[in-house]
C-alpha atoms as a PDB file:
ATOM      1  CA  UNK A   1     -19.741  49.733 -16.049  1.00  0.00           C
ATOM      2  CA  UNK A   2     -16.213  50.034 -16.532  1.00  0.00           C
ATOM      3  CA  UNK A   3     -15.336  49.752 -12.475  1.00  0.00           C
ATOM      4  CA  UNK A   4     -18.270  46.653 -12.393  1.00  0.00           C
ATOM      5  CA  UNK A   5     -15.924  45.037 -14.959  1.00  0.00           C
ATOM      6  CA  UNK A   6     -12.584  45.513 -13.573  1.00  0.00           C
ATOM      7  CA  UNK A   7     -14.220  44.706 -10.399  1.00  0.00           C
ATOM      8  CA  UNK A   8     -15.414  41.209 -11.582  1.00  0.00           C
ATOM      9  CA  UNK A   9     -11.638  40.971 -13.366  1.00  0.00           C
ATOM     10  CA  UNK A  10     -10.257  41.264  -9.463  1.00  0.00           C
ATOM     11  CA  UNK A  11     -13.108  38.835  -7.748  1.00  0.00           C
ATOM     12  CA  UNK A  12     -11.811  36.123 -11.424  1.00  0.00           C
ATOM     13  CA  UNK A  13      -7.974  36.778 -10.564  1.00  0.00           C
ATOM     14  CA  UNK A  14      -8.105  36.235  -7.036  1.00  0.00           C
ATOM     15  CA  UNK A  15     -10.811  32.948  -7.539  1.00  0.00           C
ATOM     16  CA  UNK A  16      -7.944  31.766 -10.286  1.00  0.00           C
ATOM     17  CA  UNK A  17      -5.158  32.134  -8.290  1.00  0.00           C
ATOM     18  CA  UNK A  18      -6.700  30.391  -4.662  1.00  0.00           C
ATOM     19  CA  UNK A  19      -7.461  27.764  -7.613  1.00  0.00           C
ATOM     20  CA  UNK A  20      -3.884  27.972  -8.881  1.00  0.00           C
ATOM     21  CA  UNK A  21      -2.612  27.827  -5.103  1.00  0.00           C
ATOM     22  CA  UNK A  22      -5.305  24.980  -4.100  1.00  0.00           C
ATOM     23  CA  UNK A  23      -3.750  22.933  -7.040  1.00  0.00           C
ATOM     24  CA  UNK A  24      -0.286  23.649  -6.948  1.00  0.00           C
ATOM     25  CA  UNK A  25       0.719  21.547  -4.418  1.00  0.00           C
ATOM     26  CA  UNK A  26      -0.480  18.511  -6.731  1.00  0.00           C
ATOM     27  CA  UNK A  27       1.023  19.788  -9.797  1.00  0.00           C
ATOM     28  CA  UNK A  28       4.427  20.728  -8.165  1.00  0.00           C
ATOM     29  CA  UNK A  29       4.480  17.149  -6.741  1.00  0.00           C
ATOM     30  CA  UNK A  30       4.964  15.284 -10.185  1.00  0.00           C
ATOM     31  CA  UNK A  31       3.167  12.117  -8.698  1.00  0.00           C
ATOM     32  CA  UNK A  32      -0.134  10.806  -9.426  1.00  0.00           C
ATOM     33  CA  UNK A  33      -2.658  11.100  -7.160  1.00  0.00           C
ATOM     34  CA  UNK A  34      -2.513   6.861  -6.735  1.00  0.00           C
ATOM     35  CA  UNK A  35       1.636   7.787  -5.735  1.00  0.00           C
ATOM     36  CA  UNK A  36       0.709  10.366  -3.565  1.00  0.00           C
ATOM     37  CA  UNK A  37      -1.693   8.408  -1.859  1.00  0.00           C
ATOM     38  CA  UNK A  38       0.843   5.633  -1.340  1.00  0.00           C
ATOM     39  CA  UNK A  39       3.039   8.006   0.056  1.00  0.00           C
ATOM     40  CA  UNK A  40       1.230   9.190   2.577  1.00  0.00           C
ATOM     41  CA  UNK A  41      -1.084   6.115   3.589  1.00  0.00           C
ATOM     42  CA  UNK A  42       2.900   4.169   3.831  1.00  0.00           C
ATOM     43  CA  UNK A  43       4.300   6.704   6.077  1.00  0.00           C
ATOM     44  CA  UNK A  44       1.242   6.657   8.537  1.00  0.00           C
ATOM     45  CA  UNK A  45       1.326   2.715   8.389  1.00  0.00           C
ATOM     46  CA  UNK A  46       5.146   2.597   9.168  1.00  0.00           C
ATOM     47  CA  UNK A  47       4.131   4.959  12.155  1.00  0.00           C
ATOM     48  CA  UNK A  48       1.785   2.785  12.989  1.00  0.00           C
ATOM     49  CA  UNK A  49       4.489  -0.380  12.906  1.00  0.00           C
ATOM     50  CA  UNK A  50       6.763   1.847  15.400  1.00  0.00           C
ATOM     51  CA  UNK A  51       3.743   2.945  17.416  1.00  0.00           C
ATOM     52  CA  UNK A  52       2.867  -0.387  18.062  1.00  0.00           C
ATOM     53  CA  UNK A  53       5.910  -2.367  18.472  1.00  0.00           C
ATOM     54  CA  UNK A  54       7.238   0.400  21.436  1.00  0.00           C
ATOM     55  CA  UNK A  55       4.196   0.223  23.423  1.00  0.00           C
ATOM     56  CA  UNK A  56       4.272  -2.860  23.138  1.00  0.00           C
ATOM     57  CA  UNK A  57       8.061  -3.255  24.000  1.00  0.00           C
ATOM     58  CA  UNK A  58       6.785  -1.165  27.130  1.00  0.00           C
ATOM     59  CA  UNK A  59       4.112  -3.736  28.359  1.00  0.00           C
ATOM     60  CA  UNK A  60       6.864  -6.975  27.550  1.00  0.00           C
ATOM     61  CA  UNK A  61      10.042  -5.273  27.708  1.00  0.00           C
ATOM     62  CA  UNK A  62      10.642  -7.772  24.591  1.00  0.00           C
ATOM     63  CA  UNK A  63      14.589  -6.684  22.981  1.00  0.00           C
ATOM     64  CA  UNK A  64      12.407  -8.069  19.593  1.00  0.00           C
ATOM     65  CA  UNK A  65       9.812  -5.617  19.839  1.00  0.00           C
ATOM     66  CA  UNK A  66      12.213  -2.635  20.806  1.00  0.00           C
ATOM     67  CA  UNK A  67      14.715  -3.635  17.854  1.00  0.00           C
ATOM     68  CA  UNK A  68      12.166  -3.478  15.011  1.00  0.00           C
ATOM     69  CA  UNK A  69      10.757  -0.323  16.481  1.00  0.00           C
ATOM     70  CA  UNK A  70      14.075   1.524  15.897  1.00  0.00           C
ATOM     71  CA  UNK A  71      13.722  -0.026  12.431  1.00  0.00           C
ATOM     72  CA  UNK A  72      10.554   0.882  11.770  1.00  0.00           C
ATOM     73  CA  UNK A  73      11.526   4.785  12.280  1.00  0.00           C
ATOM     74  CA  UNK A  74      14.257   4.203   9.682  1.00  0.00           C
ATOM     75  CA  UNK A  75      11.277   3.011   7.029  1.00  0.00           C
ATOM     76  CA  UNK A  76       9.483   6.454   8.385  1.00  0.00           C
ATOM     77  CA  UNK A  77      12.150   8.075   7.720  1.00  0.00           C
ATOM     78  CA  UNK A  78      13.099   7.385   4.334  1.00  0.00           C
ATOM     79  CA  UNK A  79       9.162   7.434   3.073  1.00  0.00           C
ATOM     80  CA  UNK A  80       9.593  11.168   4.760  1.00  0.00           C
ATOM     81  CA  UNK A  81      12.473  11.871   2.883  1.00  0.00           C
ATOM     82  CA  UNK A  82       9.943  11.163  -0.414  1.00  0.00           C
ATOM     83  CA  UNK A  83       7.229  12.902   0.910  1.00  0.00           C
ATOM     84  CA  UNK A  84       9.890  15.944   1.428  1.00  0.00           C
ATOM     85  CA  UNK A  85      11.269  15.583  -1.837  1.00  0.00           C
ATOM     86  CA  UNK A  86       7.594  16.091  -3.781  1.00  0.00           C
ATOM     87  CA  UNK A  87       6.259  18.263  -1.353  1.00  0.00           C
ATOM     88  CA  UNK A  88       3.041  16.394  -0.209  1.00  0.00           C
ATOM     89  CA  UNK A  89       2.771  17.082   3.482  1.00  0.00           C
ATOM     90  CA  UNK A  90       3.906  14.689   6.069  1.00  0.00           C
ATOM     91  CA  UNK A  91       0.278  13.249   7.835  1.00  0.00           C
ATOM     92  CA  UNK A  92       1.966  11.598  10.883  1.00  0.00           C
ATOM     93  CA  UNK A  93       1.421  13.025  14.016  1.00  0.00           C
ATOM     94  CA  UNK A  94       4.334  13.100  16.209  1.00  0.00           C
ATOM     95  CA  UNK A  95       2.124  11.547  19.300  1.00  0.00           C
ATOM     96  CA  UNK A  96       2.511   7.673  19.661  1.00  0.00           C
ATOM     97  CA  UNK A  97      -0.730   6.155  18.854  1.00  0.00           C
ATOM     98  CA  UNK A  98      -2.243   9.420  16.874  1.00  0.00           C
ATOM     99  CA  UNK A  99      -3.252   8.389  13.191  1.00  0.00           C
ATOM    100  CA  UNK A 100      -5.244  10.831  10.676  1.00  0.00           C
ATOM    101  CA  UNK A 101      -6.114   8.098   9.211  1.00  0.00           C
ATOM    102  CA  UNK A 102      -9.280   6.545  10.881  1.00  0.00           C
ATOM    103  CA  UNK A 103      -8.587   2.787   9.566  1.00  0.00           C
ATOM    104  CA  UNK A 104      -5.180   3.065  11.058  1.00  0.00           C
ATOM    105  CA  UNK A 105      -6.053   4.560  14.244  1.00  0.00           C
ATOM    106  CA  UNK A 106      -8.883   1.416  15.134  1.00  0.00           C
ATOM    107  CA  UNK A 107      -6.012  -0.953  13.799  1.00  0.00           C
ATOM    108  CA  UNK A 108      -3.634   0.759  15.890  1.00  0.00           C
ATOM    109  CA  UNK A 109      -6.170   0.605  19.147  1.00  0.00           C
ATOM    110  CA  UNK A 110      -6.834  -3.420  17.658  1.00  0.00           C
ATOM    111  CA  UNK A 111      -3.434  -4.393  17.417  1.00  0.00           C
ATOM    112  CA  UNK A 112      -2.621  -2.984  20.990  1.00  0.00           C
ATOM    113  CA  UNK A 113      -4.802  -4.351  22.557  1.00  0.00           C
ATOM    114  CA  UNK A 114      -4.148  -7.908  21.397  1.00  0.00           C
ATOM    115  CA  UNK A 115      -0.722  -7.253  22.437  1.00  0.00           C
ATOM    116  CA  UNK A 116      -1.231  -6.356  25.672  1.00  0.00           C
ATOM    117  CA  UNK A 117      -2.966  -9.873  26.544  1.00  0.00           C
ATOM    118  CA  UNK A 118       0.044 -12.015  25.895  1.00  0.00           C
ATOM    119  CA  UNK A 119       3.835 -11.814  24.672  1.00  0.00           C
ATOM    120  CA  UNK A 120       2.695 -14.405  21.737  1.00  0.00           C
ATOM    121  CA  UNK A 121      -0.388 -12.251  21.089  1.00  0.00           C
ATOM    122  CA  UNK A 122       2.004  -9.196  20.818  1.00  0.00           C
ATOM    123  CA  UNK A 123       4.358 -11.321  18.419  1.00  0.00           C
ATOM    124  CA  UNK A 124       1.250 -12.271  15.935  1.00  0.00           C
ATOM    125  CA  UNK A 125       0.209  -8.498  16.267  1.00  0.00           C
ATOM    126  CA  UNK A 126       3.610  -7.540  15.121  1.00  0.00           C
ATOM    127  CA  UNK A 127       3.383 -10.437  12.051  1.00  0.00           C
ATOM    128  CA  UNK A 128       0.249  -8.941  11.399  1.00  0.00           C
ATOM    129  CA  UNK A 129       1.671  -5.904  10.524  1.00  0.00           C
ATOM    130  CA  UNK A 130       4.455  -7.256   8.503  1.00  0.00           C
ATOM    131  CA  UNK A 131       2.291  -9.115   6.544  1.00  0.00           C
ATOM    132  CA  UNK A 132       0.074  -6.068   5.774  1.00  0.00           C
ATOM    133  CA  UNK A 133       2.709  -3.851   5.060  1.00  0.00           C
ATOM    134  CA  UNK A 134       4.401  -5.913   2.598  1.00  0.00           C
ATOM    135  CA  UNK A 135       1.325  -6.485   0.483  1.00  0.00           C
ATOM    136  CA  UNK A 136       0.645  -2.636   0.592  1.00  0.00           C
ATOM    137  CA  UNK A 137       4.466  -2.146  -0.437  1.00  0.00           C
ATOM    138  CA  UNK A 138       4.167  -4.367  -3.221  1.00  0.00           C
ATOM    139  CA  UNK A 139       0.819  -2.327  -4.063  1.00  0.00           C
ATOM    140  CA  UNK A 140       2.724   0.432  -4.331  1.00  0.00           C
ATOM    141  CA  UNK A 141       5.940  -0.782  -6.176  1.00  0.00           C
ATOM    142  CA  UNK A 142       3.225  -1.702  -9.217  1.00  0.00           C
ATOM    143  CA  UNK A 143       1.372   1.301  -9.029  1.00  0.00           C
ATOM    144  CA  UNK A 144       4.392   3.369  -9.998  1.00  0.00           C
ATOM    145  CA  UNK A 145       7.091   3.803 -12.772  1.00  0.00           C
ATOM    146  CA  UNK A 146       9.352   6.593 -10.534  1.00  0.00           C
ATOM    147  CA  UNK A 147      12.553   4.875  -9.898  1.00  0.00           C
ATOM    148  CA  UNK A 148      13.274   6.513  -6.534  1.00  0.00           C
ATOM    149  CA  UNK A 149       9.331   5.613  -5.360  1.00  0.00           C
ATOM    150  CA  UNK A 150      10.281   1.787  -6.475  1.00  0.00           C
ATOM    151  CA  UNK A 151      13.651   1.885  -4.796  1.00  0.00           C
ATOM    152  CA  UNK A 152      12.800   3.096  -1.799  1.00  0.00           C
ATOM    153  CA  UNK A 153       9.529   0.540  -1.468  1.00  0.00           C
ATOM    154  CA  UNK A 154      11.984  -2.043  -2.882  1.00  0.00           C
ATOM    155  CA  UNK A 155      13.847  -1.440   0.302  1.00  0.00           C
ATOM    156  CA  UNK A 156      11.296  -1.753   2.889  1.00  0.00           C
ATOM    157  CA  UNK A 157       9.240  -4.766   1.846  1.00  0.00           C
ATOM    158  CA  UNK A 158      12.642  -6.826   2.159  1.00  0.00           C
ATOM    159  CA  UNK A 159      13.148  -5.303   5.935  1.00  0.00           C
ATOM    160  CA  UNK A 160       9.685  -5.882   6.663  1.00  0.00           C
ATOM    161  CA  UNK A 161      10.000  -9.618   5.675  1.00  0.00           C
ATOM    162  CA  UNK A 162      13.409  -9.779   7.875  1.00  0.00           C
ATOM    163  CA  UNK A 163      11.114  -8.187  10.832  1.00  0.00           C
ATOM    164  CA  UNK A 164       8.682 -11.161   9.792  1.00  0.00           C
ATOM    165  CA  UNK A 165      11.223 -13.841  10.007  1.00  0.00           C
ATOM    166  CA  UNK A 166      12.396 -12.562  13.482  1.00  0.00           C
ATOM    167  CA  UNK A 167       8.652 -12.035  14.984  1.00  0.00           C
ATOM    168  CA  UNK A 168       7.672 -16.153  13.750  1.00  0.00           C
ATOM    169  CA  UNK A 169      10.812 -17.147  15.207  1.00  0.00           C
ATOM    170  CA  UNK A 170       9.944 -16.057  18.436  1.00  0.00           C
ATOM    171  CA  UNK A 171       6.119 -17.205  18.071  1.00  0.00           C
ATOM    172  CA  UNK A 172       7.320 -20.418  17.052  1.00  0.00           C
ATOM    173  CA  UNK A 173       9.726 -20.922  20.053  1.00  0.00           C
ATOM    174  CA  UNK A 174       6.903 -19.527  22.065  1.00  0.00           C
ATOM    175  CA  UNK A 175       4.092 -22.245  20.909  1.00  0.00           C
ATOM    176  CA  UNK A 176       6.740 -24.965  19.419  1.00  0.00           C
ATOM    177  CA  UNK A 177       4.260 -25.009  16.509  1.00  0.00           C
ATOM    178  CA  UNK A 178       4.377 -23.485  12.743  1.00  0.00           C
ATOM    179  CA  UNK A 179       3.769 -19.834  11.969  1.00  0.00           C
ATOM    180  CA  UNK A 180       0.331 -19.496  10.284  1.00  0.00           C
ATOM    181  CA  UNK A 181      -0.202 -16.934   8.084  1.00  0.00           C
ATOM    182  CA  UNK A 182      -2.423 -14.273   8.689  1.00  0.00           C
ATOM    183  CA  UNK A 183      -3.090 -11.618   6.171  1.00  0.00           C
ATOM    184  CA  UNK A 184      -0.804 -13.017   3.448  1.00  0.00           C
ATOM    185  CA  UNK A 185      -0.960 -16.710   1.812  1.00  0.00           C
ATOM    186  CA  UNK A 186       0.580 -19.293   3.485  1.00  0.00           C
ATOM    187  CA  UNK A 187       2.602 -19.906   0.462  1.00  0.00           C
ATOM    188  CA  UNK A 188       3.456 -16.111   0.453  1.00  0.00           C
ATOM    189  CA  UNK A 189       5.058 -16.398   3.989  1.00  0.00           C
ATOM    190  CA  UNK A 190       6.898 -19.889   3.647  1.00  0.00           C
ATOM    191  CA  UNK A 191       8.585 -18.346   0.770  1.00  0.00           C
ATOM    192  CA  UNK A 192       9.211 -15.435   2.508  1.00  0.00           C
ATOM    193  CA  UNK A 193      10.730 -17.809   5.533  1.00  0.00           C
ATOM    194  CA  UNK A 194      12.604 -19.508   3.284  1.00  0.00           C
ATOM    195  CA  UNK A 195      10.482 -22.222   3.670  1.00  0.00           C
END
């Protein structure tokens, strides 16, 4: 009886601590699960940004395209630097074009292959993407109180509008007609454009 018991008090204290160990990395984050979502859908999605932009920049050898690609590993970089910082592992694959996400890989095989048809069609794919990932930024900036979370998002969605301003540029020089908005409201990107 005695060995049944302590044997049952092993088989508890190991089930407890895989539990413990299973749970830890949540608890020893200090973010919500909302935050850490954020977190790591933001990273993948700023992957995705890069991803796109330097295969594209491959297919239309575009300075554009290659000059918010090097930006958009800068906003990887610093939503790494947060993921680092709570401890909530890093999901993005270090293969262009690799997502674990499964919405971000079709978007990434979507937005690619829009691209590919046209430099203007690669321009709207890259507004596309701005658009997106401001309204997901702003998301995320209300679904937190943590200064450093709202800082840091704080500092992307204004990049990601000045990548929007240059992509619209070019599409407007392109088609010598007016930008029209495509995820966002039109009123959302004329302010943005200073419009």
């Amino acid at each position: 009886m005695r060995k049944t018991i302590l044997n049952l008090m092993v088989i508890f204290g190991m089930f407890a601590a895989a539990l413990f160990a299973s749970l830890a990395p949540v608890w020893a984050a200090g973010l919500t699960p909302e935050e850490q979502e954020h977190l790591i859908f933001l990273r993948e999605e700023e992957k995705l940004a890069r991803d796109v932009y330097s295969t594209l920049y491959e297919t239309w050898g575009s300075l554009v395209l290659s000059n918010i690609a090097a930006s958009e590993q800068k906003h990887m970089d610093a939503v790494l630097r947060l993921l680092v910082k709570y401890g909530v592992p890093d999901p993005a694959s270090a293969q262009i074009g690799v997502f674990s996400d499964p919405k971000l890989q079709d978007l990434y095989r979507q937005l690619v292959s829009q691209g590919q048809t046209s430099l203007q069609d690669a321009m709207k794919a890259g507004a596309f993407i701005e658009e997106v990932d401001i309204k997901d930024l702003q998301i995320a900036i209300d679904d937190t109180n943590k200064t450093d979370l709202r800082r840091v998002y704080g500092n992307l969605e204004p990049g990601s509008g000045n990548h929007l301003m240059a992509i619209v540029s070019h599409i407007e020089a392109i088609t010598g007609e007016r930008y029209v908005a495509q995820f966002l409201t039109q009123d959302e990107v004329d302010e943005i454009l200073g419009r």
